[in-house]
C-alpha atoms as a PDB file:
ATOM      1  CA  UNK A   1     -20.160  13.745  55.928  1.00  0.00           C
ATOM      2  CA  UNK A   2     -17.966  14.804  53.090  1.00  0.00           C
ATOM      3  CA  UNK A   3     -18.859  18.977  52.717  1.00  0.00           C
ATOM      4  CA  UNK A   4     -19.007  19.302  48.679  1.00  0.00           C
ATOM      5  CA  UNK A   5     -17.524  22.469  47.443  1.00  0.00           C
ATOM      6  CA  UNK A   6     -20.418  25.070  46.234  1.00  0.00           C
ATOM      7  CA  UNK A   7     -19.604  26.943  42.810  1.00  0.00           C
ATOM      8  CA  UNK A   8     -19.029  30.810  43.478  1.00  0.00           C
ATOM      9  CA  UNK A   9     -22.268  32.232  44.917  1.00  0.00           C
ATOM     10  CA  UNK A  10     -23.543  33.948  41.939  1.00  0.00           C
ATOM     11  CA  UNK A  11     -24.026  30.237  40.427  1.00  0.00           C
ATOM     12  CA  UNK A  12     -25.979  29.685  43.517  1.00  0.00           C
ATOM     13  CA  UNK A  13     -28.304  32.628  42.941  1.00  0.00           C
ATOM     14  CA  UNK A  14     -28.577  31.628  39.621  1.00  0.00           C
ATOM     15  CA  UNK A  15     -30.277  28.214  41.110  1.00  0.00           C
ATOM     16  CA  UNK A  16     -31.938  29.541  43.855  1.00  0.00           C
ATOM     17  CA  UNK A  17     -33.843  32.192  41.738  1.00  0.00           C
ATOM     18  CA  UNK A  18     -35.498  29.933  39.181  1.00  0.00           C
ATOM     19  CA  UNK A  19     -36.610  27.628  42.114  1.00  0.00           C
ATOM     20  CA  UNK A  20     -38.470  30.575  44.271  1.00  0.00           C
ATOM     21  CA  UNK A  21     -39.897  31.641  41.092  1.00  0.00           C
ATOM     22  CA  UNK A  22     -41.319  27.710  40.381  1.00  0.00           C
ATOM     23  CA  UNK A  23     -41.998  27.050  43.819  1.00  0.00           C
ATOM     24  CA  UNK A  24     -44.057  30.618  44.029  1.00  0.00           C
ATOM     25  CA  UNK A  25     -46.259  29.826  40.681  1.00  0.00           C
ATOM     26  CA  UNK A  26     -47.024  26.618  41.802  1.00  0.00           C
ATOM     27  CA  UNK A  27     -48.273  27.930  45.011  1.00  0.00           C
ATOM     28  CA  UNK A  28     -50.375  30.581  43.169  1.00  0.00           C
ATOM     29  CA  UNK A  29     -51.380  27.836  41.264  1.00  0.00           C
ATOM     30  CA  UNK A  30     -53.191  26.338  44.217  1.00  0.00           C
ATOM     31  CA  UNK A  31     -54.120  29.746  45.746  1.00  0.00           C
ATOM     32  CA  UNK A  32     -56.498  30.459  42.373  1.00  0.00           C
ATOM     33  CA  UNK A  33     -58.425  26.726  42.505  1.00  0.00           C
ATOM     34  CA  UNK A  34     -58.795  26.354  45.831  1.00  0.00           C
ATOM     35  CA  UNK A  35     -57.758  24.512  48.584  1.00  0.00           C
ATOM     36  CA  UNK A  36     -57.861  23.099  52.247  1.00  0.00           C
ATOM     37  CA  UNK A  37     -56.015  23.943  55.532  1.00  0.00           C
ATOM     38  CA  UNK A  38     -54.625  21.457  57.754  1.00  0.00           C
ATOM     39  CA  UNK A  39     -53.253  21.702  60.931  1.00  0.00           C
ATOM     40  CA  UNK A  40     -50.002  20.768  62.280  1.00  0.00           C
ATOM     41  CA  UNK A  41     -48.429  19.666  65.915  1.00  0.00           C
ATOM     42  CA  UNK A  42     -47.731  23.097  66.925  1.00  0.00           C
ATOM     43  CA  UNK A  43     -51.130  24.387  65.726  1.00  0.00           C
ATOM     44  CA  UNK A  44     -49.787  26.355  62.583  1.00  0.00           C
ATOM     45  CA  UNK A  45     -51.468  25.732  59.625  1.00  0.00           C
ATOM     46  CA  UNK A  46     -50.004  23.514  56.977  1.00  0.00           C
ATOM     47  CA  UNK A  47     -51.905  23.413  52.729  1.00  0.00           C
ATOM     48  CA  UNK A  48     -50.928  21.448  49.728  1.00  0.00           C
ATOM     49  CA  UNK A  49     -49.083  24.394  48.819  1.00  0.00           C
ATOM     50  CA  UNK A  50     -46.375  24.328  51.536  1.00  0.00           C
ATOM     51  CA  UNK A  51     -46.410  20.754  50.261  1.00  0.00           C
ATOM     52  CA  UNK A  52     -45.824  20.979  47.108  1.00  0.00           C
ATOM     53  CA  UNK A  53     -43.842  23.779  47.068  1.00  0.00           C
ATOM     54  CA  UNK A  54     -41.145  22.311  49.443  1.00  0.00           C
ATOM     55  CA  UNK A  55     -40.706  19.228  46.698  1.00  0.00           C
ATOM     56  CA  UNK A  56     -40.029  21.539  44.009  1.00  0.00           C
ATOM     57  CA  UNK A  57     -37.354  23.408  46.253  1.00  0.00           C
ATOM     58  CA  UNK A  58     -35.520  20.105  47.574  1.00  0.00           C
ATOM     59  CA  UNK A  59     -35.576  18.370  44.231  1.00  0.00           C
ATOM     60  CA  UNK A  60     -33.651  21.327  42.661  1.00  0.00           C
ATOM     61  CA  UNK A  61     -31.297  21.311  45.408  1.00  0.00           C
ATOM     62  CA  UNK A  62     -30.586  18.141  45.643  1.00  0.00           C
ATOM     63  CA  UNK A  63     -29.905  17.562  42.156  1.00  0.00           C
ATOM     64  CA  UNK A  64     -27.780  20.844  41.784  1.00  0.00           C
ATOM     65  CA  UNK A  65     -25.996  20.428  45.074  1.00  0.00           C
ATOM     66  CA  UNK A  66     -25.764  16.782  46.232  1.00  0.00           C
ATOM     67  CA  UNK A  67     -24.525  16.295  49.670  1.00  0.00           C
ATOM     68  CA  UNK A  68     -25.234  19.407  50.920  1.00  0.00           C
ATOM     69  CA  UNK A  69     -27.432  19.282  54.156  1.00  0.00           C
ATOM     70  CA  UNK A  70     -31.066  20.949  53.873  1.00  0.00           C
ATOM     71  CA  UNK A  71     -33.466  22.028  56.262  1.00  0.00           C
ATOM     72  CA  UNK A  72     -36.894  22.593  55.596  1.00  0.00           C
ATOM     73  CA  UNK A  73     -39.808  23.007  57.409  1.00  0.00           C
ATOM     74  CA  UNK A  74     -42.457  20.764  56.276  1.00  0.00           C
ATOM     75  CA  UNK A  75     -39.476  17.566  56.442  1.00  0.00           C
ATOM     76  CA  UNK A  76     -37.992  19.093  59.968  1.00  0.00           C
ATOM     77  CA  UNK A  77     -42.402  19.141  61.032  1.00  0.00           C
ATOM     78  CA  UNK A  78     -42.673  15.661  60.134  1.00  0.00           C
ATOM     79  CA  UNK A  79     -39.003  14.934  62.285  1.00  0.00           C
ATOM     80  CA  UNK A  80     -37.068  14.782  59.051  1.00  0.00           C
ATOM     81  CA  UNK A  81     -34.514  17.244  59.828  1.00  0.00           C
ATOM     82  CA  UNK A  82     -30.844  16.513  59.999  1.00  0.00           C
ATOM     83  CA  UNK A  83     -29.147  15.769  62.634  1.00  0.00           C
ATOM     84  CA  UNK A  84     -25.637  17.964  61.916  1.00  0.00           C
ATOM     85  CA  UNK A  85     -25.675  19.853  59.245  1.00  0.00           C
ATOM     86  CA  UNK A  86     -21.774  21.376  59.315  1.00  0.00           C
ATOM     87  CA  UNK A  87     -20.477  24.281  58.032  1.00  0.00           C
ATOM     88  CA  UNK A  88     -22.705  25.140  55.134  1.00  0.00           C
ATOM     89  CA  UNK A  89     -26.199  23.849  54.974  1.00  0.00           C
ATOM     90  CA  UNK A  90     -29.398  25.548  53.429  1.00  0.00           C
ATOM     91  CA  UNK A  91     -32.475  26.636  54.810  1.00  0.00           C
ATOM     92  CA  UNK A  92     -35.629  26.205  53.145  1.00  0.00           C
ATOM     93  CA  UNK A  93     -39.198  27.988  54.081  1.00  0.00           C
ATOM     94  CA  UNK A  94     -41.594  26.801  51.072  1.00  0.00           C
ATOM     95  CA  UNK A  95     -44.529  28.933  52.122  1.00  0.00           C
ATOM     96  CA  UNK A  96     -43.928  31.860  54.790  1.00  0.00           C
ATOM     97  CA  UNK A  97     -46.862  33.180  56.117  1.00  0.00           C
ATOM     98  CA  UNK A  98     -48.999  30.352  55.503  1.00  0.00           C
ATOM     99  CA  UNK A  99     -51.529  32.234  57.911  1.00  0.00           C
ATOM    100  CA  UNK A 100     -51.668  35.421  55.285  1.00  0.00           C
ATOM    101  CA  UNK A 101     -51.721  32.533  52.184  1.00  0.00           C
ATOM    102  CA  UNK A 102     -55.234  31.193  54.103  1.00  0.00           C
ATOM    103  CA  UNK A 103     -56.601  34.400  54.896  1.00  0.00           C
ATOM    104  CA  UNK A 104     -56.163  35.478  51.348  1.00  0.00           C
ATOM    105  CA  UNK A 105     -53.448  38.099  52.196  1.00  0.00           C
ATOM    106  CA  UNK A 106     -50.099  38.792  49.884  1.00  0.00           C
ATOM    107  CA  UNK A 107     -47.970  38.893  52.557  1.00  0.00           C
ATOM    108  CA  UNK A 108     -46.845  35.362  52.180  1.00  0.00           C
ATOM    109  CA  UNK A 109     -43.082  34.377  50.639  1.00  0.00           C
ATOM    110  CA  UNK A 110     -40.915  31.064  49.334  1.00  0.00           C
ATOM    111  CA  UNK A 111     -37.571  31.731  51.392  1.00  0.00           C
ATOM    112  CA  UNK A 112     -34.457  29.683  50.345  1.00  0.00           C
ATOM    113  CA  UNK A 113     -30.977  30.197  51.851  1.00  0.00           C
ATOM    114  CA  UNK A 114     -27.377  28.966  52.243  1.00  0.00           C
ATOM    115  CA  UNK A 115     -26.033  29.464  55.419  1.00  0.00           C
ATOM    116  CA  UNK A 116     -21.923  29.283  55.378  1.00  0.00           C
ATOM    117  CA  UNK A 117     -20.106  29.073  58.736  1.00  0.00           C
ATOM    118  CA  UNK A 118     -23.337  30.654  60.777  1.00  0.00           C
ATOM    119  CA  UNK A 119     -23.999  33.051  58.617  1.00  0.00           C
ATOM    120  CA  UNK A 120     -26.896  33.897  55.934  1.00  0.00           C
ATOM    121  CA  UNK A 121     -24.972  34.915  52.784  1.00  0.00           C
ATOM    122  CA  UNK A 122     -26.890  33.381  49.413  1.00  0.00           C
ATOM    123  CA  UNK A 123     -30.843  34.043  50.180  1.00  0.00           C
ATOM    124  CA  UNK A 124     -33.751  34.537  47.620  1.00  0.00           C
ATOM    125  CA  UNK A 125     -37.113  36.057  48.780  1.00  0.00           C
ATOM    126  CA  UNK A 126     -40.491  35.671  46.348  1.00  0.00           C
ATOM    127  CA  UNK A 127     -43.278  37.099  47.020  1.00  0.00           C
ATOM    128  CA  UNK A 128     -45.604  35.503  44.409  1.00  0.00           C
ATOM    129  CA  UNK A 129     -49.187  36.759  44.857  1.00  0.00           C
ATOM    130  CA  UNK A 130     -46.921  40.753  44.516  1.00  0.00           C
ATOM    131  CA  UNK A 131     -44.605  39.222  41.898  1.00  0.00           C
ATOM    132  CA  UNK A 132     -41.518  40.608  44.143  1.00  0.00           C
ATOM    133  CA  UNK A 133     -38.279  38.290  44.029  1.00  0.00           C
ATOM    134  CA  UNK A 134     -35.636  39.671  46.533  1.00  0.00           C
ATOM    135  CA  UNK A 135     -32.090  38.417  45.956  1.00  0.00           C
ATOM    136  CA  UNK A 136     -28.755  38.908  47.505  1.00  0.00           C
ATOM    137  CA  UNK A 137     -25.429  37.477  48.066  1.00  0.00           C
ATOM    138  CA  UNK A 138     -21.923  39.406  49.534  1.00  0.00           C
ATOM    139  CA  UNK A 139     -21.892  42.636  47.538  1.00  0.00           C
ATOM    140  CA  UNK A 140     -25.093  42.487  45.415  1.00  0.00           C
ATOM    141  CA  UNK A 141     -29.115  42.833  46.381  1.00  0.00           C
ATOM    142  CA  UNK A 142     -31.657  43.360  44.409  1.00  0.00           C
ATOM    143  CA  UNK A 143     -35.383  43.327  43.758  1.00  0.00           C
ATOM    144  CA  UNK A 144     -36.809  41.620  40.490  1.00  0.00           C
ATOM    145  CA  UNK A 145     -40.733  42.282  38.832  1.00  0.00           C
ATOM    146  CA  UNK A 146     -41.697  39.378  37.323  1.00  0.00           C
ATOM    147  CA  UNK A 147     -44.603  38.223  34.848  1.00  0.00           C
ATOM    148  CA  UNK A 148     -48.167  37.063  35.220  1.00  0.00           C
ATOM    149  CA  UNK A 149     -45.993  33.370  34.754  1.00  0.00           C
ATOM    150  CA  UNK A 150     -43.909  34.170  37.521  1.00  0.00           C
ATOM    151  CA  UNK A 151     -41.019  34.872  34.851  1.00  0.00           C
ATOM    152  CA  UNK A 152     -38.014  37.447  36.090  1.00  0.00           C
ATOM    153  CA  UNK A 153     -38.527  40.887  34.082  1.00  0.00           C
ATOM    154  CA  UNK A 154     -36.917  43.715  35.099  1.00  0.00           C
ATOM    155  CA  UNK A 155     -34.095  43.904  37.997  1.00  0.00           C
ATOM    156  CA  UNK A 156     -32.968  46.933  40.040  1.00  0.00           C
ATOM    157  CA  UNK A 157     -30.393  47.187  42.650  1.00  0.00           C
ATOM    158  CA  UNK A 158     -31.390  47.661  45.769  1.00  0.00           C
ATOM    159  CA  UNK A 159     -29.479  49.269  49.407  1.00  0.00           C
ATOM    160  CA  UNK A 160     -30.657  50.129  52.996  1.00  0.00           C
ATOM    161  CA  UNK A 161     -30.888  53.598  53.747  1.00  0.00           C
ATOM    162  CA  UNK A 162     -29.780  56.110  56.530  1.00  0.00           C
ATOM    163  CA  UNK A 163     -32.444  55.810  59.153  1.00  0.00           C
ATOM    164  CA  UNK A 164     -33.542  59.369  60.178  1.00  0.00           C
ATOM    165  CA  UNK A 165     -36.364  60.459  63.038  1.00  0.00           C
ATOM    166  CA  UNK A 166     -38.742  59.304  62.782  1.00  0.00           C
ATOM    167  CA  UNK A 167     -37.696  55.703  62.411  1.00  0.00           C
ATOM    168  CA  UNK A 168     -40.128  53.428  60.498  1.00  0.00           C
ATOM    169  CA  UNK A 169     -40.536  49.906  62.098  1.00  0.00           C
ATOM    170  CA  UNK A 170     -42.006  47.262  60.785  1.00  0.00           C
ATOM    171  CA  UNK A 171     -43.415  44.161  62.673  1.00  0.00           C
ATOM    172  CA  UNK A 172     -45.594  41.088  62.798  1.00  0.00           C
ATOM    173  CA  UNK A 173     -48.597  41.440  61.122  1.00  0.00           C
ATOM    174  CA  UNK A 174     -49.911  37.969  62.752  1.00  0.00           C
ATOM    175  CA  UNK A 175     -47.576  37.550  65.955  1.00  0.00           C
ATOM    176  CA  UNK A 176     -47.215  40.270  67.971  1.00  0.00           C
ATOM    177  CA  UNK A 177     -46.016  40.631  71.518  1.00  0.00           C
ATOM    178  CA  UNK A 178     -46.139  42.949  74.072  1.00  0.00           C
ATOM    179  CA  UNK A 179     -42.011  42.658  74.569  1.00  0.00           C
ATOM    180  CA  UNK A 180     -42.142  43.739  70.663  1.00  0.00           C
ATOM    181  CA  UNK A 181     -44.270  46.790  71.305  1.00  0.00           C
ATOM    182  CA  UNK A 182     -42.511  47.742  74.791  1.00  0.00           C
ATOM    183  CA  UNK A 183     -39.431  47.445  72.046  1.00  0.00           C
ATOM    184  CA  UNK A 184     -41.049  49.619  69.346  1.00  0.00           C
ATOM    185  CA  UNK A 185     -41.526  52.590  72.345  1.00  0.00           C
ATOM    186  CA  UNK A 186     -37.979  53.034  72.849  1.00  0.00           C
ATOM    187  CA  UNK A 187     -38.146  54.957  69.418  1.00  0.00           C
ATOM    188  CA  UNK A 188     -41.256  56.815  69.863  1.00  0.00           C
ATOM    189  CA  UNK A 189     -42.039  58.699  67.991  1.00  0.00           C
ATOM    190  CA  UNK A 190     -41.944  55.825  65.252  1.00  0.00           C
ATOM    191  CA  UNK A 191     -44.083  55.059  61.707  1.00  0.00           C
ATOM    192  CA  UNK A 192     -44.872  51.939  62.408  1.00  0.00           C
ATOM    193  CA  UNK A 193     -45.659  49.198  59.528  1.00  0.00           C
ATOM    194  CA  UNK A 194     -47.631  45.366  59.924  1.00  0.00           C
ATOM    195  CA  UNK A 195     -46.554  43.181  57.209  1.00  0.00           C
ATOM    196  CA  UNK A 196     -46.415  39.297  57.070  1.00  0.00           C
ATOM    197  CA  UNK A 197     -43.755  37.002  56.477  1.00  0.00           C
ATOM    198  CA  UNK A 198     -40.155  37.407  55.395  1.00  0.00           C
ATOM    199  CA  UNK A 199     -41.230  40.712  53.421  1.00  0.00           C
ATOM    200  CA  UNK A 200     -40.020  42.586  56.587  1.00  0.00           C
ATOM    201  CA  UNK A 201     -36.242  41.870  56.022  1.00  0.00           C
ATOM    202  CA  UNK A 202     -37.557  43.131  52.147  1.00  0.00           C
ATOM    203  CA  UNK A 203     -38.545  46.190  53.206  1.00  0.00           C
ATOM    204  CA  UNK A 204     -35.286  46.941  55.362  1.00  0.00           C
ATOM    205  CA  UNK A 205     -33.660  45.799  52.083  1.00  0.00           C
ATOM    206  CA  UNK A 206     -35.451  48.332  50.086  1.00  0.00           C
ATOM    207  CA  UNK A 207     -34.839  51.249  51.985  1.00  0.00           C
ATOM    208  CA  UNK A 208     -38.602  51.298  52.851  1.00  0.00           C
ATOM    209  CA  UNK A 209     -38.138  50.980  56.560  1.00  0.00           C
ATOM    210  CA  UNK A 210     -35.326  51.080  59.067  1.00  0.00           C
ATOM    211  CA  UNK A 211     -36.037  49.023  62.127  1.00  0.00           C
ATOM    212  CA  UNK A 212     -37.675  45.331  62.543  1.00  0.00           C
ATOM    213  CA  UNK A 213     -37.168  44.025  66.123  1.00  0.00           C
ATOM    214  CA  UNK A 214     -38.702  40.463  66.377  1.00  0.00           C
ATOM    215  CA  UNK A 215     -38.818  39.735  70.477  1.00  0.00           C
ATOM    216  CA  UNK A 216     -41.027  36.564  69.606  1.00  0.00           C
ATOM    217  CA  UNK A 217     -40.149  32.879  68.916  1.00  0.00           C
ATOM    218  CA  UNK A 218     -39.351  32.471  65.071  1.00  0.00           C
ATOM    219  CA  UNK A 219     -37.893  29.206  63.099  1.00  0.00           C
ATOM    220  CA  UNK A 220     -34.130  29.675  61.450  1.00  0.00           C
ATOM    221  CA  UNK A 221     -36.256  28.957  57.778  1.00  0.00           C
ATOM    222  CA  UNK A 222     -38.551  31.893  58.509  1.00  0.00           C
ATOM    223  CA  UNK A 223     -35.150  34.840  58.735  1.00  0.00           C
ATOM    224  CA  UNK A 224     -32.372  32.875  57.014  1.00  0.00           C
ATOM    225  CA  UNK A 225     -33.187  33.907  53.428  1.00  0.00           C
ATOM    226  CA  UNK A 226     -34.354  37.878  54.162  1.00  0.00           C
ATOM    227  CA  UNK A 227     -32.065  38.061  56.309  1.00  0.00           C
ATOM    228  CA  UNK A 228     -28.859  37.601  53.859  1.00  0.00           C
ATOM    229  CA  UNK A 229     -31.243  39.370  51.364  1.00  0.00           C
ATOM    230  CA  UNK A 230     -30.487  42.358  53.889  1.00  0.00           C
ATOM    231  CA  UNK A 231     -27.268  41.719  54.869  1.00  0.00           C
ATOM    232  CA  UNK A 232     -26.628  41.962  50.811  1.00  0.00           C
ATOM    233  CA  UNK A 233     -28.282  45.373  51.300  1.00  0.00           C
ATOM    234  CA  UNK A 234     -26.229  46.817  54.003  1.00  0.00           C
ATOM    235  CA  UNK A 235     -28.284  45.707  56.812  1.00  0.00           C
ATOM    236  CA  UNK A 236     -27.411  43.777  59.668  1.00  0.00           C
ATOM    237  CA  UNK A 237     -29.559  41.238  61.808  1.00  0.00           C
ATOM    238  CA  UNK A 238     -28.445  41.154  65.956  1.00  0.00           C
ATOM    239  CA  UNK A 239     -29.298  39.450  69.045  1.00  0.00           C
ATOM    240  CA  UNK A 240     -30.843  41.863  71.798  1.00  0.00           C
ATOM    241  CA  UNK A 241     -26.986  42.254  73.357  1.00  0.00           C
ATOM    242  CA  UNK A 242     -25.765  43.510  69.751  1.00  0.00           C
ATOM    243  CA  UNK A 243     -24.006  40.432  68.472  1.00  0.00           C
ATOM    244  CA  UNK A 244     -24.432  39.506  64.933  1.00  0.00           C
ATOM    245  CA  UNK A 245     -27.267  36.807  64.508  1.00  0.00           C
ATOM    246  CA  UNK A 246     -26.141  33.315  63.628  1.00  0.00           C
ATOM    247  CA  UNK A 247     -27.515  29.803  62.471  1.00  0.00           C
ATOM    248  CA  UNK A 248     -27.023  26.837  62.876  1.00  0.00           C
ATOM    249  CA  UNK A 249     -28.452  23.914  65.443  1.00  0.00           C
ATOM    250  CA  UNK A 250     -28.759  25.209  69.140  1.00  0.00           C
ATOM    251  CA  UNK A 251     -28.306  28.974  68.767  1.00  0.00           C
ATOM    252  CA  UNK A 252     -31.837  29.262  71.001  1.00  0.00           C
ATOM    253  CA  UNK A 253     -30.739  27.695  74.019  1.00  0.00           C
ATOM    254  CA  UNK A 254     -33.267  25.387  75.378  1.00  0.00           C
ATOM    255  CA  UNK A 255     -35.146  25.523  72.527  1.00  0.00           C
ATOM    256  CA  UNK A 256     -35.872  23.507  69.018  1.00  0.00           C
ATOM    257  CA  UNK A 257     -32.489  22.956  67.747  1.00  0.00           C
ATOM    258  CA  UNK A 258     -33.338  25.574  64.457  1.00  0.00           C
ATOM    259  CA  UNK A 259     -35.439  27.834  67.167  1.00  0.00           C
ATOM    260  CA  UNK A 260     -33.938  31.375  66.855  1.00  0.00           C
ATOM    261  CA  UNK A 261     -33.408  33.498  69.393  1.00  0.00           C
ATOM    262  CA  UNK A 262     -34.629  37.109  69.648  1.00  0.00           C
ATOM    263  CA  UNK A 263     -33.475  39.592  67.800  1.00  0.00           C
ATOM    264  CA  UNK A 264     -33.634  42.832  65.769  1.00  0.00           C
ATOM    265  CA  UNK A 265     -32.733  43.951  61.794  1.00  0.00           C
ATOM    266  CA  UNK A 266     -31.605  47.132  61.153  1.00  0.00           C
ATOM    267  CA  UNK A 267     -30.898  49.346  57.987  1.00  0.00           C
ATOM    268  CA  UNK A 268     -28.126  51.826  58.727  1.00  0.00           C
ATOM    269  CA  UNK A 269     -29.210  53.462  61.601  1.00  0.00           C
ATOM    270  CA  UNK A 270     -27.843  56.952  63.415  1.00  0.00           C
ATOM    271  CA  UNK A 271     -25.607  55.958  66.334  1.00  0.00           C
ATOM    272  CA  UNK A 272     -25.316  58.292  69.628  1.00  0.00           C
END
């Protein structure tokens, strides 16, 4: 496969942006009339807004960047996913949090990202139902209001901050384990936060918490795009021995080939 040569990454964003913010109003779109959850192989829910939101995504890809390998997860459910995807591929999550979209909960996101040589560095993050779009590339995050149309209004930078005691944590507001909570007690006494989706890179991003450990199975599609969101920030995502958390197919051994391993994002945290 012939790898075509991206423009420079602010070109990128200014793709990616537009399609989170189409891709969010369509889902909200749905969300207000109504609508029906399915259920999928692995017993997560699937709605005509994952759907439809994933078409609007891959068409504007596609057409922008031709011959540049996506993964999504509504074509990787249905066994649609590439096979090799290279050097630099994207990563698309149309609807994170589907769970919080059916309960009626905000916590739900449209994640795009382009991964380049393993690592996250172009990711957008909207959050449509709190009109929140997260952005970043190398150098530059920040956190964009938008409009009751889902239209971009004002835009602030935004940085990690110097954790202090007591840490705040944030975690899985819908999957939980006990390895996460024995995690969480190594830093007692902690705030601790629940909040769905890819909103917990956000808040890392933000400066609004400091620690999110995540010692449960997750998809590359569900971290790719908050995580280079914080990495933008002055964050950093790890694996539980402290290396610095890659993608790509078969970084979960023995698992999916775009399973992720455990792991755990930081802001800038005090060091003994």
């Amino acid at each position: 496969m012939a790898m075509q040569i991206l423009p420079d990454d602010r070109s990128v964003i200014a793709v990616l942006e537009p399609l989170a913010l189409a891709a969010g109003r369509r889902i909200m779109e749905i969300c207000d009339r109504g609508f029906a959850a399915e259920q999928k192989s692995d017993c997560s829910p699937v709605t005509e807004a994952d759907r439809d939101a994933e078409a609007i995504i891959l068409k504007g890809l596609r057409e922008s960047f031709p011959g540049i390998p996506v993964v999504a997860e509504e074509e990787a459910a249905e066994g649609h996913a590439p096979d090799s995807v290279g050097s630099v591929f994207f990563l698309v999550d149309p609807l994170d949090g589907t769970r919080e979209f059916v309960s009626g909960n905000g916590d739900f996101t449209v994640n795009i990202a382009l991964v380049r040589d393993g690592t996250p560095v172009i990711g957008v993050v909207y959050a449509p139902a709190r009109r929140e779009l997260y952005s970043g590339c190398p150098g530059s995050a920040s956190m964009i209001k938008t409009d009751a149309d889902h239209g971009p209004l004002d835009r602030r930078a935004i940085v990690v901050r110097d954790g202090c005691a007591p840490l705040t944590v944030v975690a899985s507001r819908s999957h939980n384990t006990p390895d996460t909570d024995a995690f969480i007690g190594r830093y007692e006494p902690a705030l601790r936060v629940s909040v769905g989706s890819s909103l917990k890179f956000c808040l890392l991003a933000c400066g609004e918490a400091d620690l999110y450990p995540r010692l449960g199975r997750t998809m590359q599609w569900d971290t790719a795009a908050g995580d280079a969101v914080l990495r933008a920030a002055g964050g950093m995502t790890r694996t539980l021995d402290g290396k610095p958390f890659r993608y790509g197919v078969g970084t979960a051994e023995g698992d999916a080939p775009f399973a992720n391993p455990h792991f755990v994002a930081e802001g800038r945290l005090p060091r003994d």
